[in-house]
PDB file of N, CA and C in Angstrom:
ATOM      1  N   UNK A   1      -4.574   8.235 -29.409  1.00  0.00           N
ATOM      2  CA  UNK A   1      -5.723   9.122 -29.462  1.00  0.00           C
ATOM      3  C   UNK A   1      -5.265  10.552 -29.147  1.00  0.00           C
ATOM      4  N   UNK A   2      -5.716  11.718 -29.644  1.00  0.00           N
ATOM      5  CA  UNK A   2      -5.284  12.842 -29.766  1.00  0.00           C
ATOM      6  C   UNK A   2      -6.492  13.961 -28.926  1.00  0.00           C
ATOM      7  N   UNK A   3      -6.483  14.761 -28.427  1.00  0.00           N
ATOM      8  CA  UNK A   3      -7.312  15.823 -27.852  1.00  0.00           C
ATOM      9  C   UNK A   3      -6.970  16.808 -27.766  1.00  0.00           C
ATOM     10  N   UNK A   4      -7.325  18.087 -28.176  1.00  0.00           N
ATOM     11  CA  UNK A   4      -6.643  19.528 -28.464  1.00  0.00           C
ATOM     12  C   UNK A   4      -5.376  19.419 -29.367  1.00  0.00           C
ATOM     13  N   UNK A   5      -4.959  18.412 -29.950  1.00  0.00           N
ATOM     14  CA  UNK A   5      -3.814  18.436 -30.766  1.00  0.00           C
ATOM     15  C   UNK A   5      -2.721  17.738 -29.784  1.00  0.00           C
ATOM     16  N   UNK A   6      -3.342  17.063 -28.302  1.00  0.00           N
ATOM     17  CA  UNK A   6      -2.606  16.419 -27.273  1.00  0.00           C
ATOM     18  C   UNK A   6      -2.888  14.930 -27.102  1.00  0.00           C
ATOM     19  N   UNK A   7      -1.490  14.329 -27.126  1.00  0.00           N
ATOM     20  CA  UNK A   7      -1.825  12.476 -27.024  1.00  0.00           C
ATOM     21  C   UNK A   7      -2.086  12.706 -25.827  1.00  0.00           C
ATOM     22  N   UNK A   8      -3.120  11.649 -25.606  1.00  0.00           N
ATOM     23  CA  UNK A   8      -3.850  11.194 -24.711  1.00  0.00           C
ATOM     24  C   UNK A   8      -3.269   9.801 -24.530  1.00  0.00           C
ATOM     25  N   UNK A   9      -2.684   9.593 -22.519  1.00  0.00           N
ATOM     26  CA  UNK A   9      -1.711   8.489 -22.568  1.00  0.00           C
ATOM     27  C   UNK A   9      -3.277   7.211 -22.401  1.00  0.00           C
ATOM     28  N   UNK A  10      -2.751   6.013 -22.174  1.00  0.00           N
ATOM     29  CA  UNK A  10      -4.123   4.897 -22.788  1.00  0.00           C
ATOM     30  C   UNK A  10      -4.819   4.842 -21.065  1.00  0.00           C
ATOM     31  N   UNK A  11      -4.374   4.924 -20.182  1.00  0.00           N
ATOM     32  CA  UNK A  11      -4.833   5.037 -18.631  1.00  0.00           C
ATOM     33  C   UNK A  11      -5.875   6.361 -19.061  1.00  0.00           C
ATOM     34  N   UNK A  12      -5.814   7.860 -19.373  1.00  0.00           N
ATOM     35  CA  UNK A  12      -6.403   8.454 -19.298  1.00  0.00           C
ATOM     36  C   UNK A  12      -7.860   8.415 -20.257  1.00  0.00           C
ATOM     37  N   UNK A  13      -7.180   7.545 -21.358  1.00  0.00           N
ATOM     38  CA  UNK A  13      -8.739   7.174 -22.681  1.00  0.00           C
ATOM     39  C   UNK A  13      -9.634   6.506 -21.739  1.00  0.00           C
ATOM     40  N   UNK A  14      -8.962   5.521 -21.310  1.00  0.00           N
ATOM     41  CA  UNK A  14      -9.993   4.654 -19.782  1.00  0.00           C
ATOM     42  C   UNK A  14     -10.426   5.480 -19.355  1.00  0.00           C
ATOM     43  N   UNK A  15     -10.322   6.131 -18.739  1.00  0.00           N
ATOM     44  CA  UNK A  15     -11.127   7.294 -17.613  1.00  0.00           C
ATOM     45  C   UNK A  15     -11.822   7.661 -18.155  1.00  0.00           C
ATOM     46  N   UNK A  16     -12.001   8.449 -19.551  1.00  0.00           N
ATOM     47  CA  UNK A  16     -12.901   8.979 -20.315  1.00  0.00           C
ATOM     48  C   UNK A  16     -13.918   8.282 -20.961  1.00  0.00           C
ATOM     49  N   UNK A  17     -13.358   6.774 -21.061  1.00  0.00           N
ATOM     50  CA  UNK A  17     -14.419   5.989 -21.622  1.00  0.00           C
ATOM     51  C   UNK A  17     -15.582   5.582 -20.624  1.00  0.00           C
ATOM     52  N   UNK A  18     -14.613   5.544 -19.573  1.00  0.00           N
ATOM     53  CA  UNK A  18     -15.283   5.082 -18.228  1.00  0.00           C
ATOM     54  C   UNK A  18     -16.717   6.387 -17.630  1.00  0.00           C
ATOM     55  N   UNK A  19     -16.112   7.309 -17.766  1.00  0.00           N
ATOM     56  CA  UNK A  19     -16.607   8.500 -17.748  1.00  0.00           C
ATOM     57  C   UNK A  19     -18.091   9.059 -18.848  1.00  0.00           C
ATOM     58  N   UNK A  20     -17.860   8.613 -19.678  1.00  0.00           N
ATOM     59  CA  UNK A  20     -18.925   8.438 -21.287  1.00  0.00           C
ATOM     60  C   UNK A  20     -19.620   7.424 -21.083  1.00  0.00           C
ATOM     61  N   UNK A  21     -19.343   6.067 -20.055  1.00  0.00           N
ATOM     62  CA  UNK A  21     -20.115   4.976 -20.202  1.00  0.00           C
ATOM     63  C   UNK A  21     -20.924   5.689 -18.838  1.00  0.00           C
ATOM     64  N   UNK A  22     -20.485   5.594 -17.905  1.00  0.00           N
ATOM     65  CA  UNK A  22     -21.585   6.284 -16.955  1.00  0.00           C
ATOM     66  C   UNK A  22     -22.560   7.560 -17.090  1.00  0.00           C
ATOM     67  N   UNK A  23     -21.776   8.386 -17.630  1.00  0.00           N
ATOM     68  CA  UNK A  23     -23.051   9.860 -18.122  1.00  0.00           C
ATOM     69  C   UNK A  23     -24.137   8.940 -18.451  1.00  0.00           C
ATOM     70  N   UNK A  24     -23.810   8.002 -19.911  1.00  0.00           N
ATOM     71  CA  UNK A  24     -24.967   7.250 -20.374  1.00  0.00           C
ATOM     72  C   UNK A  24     -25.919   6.776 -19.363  1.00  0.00           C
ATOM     73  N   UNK A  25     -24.960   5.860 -18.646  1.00  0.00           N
ATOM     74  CA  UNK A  25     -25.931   4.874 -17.624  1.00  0.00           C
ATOM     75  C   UNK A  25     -26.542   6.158 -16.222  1.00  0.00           C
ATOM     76  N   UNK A  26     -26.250   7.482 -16.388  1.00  0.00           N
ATOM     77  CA  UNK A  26     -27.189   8.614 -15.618  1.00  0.00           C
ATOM     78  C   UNK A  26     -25.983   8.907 -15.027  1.00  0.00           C
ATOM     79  N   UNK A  27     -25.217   7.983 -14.364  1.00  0.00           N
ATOM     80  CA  UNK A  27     -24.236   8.319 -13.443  1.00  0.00           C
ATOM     81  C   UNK A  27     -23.457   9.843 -13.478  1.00  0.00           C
ATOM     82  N   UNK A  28     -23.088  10.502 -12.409  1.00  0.00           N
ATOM     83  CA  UNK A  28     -22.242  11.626 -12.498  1.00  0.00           C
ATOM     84  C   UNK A  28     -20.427  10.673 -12.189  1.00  0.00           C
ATOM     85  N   UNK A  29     -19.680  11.338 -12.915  1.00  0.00           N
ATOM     86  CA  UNK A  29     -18.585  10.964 -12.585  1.00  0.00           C
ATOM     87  C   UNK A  29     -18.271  11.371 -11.454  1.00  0.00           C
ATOM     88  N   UNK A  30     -17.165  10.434 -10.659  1.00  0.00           N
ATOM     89  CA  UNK A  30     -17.059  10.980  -9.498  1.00  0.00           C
ATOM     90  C   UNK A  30     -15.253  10.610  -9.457  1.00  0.00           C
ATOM     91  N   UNK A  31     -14.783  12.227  -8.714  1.00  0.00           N
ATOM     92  CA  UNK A  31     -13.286  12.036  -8.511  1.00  0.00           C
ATOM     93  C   UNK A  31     -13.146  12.329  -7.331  1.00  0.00           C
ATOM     94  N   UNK A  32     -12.392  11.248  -6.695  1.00  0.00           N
ATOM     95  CA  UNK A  32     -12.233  10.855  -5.283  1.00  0.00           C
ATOM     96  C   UNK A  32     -11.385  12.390  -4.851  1.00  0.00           C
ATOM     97  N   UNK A  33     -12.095  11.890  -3.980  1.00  0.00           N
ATOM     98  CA  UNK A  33     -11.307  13.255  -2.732  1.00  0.00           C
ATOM     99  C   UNK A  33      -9.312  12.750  -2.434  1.00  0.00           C
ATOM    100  N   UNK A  34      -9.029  13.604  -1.617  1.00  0.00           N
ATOM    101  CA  UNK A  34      -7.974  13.345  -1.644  1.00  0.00           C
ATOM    102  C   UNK A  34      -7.095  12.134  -1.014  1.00  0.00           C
ATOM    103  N   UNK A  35      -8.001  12.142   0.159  1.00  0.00           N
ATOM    104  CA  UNK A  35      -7.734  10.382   1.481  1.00  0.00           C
ATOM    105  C   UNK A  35      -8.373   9.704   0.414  1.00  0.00           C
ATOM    106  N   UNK A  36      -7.711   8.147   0.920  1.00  0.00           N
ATOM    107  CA  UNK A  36      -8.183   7.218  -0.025  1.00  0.00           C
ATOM    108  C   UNK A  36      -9.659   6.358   0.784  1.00  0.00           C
ATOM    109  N   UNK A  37     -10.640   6.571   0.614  1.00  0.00           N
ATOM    110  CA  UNK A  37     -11.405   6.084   1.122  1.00  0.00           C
ATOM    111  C   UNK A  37     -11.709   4.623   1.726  1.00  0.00           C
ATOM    112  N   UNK A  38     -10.864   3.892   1.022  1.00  0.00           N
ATOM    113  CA  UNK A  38     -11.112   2.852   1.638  1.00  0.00           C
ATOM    114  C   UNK A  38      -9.936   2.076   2.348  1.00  0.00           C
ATOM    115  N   UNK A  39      -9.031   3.449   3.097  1.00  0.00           N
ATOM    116  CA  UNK A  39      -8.479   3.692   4.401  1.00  0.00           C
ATOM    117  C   UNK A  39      -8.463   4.514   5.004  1.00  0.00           C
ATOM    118  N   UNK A  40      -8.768   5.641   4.748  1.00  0.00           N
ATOM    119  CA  UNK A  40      -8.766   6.722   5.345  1.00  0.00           C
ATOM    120  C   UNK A  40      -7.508   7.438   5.360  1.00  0.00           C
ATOM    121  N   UNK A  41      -6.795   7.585   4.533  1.00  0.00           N
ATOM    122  CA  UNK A  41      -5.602   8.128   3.996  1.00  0.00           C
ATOM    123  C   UNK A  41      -4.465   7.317   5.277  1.00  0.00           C
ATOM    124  N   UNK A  42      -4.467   6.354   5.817  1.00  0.00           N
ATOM    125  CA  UNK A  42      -3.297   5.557   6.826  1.00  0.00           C
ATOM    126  C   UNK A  42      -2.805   4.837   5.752  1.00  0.00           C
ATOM    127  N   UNK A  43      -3.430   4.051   4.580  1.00  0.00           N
ATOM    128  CA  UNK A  43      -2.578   3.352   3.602  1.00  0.00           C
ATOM    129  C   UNK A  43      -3.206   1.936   4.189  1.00  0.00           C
ATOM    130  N   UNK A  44      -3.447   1.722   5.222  1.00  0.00           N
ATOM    131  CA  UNK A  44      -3.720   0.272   5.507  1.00  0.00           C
ATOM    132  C   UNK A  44      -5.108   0.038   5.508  1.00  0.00           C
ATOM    133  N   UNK A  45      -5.331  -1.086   4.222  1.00  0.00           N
ATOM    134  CA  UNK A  45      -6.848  -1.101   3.962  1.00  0.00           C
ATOM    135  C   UNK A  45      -7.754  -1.788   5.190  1.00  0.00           C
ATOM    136  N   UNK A  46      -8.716  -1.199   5.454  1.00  0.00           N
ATOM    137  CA  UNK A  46      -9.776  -2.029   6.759  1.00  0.00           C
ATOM    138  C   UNK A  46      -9.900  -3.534   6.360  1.00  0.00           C
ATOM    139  N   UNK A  47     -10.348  -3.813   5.115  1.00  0.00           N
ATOM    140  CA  UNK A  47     -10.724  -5.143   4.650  1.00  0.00           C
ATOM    141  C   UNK A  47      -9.279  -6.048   5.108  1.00  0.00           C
ATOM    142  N   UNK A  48      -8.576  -5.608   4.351  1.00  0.00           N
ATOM    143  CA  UNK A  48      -7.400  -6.856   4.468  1.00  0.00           C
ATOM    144  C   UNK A  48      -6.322  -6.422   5.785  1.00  0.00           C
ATOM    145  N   UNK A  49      -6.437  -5.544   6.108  1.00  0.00           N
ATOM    146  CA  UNK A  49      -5.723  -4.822   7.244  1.00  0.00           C
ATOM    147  C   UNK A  49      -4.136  -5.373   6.806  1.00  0.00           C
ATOM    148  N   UNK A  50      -3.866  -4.652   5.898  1.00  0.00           N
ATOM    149  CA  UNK A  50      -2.643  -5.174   5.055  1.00  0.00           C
ATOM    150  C   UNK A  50      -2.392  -3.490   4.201  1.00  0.00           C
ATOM    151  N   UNK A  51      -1.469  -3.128   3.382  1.00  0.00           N
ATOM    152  CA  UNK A  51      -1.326  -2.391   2.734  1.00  0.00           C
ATOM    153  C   UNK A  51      -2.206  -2.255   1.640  1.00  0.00           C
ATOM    154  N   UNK A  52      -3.178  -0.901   1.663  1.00  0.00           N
ATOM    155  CA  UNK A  52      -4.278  -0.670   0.836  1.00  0.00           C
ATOM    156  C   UNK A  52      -4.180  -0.581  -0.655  1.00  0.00           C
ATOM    157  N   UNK A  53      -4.432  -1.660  -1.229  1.00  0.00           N
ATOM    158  CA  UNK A  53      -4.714  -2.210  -2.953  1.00  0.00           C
ATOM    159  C   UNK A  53      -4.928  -0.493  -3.400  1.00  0.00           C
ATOM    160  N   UNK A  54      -5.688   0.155  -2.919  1.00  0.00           N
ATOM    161  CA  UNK A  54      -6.548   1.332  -4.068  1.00  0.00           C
ATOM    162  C   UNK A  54      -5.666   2.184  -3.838  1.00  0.00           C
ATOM    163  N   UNK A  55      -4.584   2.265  -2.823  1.00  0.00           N
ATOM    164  CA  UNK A  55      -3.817   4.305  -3.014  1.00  0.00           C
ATOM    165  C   UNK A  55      -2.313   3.423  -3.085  1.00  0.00           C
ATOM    166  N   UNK A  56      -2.282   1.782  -3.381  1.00  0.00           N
ATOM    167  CA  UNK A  56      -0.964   1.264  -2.818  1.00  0.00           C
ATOM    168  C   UNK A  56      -0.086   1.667  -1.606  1.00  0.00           C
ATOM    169  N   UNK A  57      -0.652   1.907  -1.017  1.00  0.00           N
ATOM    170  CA  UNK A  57      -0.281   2.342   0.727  1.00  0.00           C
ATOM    171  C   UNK A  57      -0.129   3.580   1.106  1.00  0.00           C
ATOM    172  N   UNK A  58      -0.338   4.378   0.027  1.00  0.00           N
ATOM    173  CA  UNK A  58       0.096   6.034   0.034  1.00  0.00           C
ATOM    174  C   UNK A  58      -0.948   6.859   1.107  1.00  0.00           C
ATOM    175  N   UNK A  59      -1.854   6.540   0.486  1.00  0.00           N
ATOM    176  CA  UNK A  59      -3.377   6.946   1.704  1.00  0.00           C
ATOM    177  C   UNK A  59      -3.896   8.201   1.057  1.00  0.00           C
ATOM    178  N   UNK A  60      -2.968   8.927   0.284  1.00  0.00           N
ATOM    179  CA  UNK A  60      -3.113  10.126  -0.285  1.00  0.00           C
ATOM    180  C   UNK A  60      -3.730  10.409  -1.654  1.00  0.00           C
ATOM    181  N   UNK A  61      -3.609   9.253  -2.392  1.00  0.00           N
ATOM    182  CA  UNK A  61      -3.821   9.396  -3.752  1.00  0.00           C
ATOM    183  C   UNK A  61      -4.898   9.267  -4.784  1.00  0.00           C
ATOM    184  N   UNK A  62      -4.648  11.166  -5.115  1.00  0.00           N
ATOM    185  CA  UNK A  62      -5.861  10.679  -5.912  1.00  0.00           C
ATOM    186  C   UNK A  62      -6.261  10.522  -7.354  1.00  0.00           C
ATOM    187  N   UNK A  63      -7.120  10.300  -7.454  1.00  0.00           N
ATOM    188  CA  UNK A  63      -6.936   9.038  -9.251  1.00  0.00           C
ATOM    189  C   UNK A  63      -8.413   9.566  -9.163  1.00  0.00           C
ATOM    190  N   UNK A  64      -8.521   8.941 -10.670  1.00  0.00           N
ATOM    191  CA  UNK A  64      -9.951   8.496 -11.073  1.00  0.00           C
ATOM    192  C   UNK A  64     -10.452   7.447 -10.768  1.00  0.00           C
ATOM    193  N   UNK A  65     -12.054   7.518 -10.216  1.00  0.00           N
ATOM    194  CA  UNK A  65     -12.591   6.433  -9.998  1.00  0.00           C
ATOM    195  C   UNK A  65     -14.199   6.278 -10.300  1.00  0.00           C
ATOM    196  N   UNK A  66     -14.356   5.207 -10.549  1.00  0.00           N
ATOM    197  CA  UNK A  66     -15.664   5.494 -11.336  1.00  0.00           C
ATOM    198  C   UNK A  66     -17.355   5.534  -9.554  1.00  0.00           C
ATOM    199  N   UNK A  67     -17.725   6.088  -9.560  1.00  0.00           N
ATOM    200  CA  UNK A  67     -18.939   5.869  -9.192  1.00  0.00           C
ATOM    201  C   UNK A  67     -19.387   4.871  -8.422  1.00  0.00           C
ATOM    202  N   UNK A  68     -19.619   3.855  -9.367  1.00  0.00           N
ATOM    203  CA  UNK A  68     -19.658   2.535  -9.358  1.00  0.00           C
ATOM    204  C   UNK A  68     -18.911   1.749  -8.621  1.00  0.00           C
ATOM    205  N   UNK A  69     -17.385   1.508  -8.564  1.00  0.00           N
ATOM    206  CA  UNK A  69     -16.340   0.994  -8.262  1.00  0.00           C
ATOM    207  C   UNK A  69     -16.469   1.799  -7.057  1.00  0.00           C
ATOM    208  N   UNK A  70     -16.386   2.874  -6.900  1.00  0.00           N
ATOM    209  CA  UNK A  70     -16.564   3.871  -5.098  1.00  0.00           C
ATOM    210  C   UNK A  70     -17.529   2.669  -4.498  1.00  0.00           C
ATOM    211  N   UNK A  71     -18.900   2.977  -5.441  1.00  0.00           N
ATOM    212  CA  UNK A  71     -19.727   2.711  -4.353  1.00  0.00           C
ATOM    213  C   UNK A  71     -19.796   1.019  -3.687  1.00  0.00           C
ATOM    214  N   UNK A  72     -19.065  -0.028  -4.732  1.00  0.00           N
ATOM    215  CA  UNK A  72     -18.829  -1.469  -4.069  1.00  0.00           C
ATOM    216  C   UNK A  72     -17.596  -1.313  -3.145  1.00  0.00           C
ATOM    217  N   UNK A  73     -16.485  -0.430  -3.718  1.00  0.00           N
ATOM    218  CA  UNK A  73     -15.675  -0.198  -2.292  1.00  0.00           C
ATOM    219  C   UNK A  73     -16.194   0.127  -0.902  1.00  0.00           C
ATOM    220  N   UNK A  74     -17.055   0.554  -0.815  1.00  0.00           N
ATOM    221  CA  UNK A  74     -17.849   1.446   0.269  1.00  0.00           C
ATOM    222  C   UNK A  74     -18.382   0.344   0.671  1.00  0.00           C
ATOM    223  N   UNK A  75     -19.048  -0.600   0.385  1.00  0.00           N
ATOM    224  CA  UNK A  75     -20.342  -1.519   0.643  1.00  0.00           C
ATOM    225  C   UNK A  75     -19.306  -2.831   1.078  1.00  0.00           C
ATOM    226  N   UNK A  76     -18.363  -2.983   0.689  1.00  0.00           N
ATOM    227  CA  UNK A  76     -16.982  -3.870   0.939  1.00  0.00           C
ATOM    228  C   UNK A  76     -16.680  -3.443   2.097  1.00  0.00           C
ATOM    229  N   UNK A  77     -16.640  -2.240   2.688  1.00  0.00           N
ATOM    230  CA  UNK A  77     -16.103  -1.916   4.125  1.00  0.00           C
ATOM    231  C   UNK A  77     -17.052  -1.949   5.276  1.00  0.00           C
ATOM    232  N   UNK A  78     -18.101  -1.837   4.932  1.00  0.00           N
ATOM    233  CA  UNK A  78     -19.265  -1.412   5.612  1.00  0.00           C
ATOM    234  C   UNK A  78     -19.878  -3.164   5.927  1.00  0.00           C
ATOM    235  N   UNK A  79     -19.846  -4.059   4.977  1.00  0.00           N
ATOM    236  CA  UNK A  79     -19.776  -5.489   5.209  1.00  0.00           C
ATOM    237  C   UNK A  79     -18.980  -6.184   6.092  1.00  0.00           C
ATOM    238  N   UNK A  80     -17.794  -5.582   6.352  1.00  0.00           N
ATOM    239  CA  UNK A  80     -16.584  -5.702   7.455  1.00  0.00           C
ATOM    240  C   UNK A  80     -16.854  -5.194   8.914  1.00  0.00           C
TER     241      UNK A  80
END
């Protein structure tokens, strides 16, 4: 897939699709801050108190994430 005359790698079409499916469904996209929220940038997730699945232990990293997926992460910790 091409944009401005630029390939677009297939991780980033996701984001955008992901991004186009929520506008629809009202949603605002949402791009995570810089700590990984569901450790608090330490890398070690609360849930599994193990090395955090979402930044892979970095604590720092930030990515795209949909809305949606935030907000069951959130509701996953808060259940804990």
């Amino acid at each position: 897939m091409k944009y401005k005359g630029k390939k677009i790698s297939r991780k980033r079409k996701q984001e955008l699709l992901e991004a186009r499916s929520n506008k629809e469904m009202g949603f605002k996209t949402y791009y995570k801050p810089k700590t990984c929220p569901l450790c608090n940038g330490t890398g070690i997730s609360y849930i599994t108190n193990d090395t955090c699945d979402h930044c892979k232990g970095k604590g720092s990293k930030r990515h795209f994430i949909s809305r949606i997926a935030y907000e069951e992460a959130m509701n996953e910790v808060e259940m804990k």
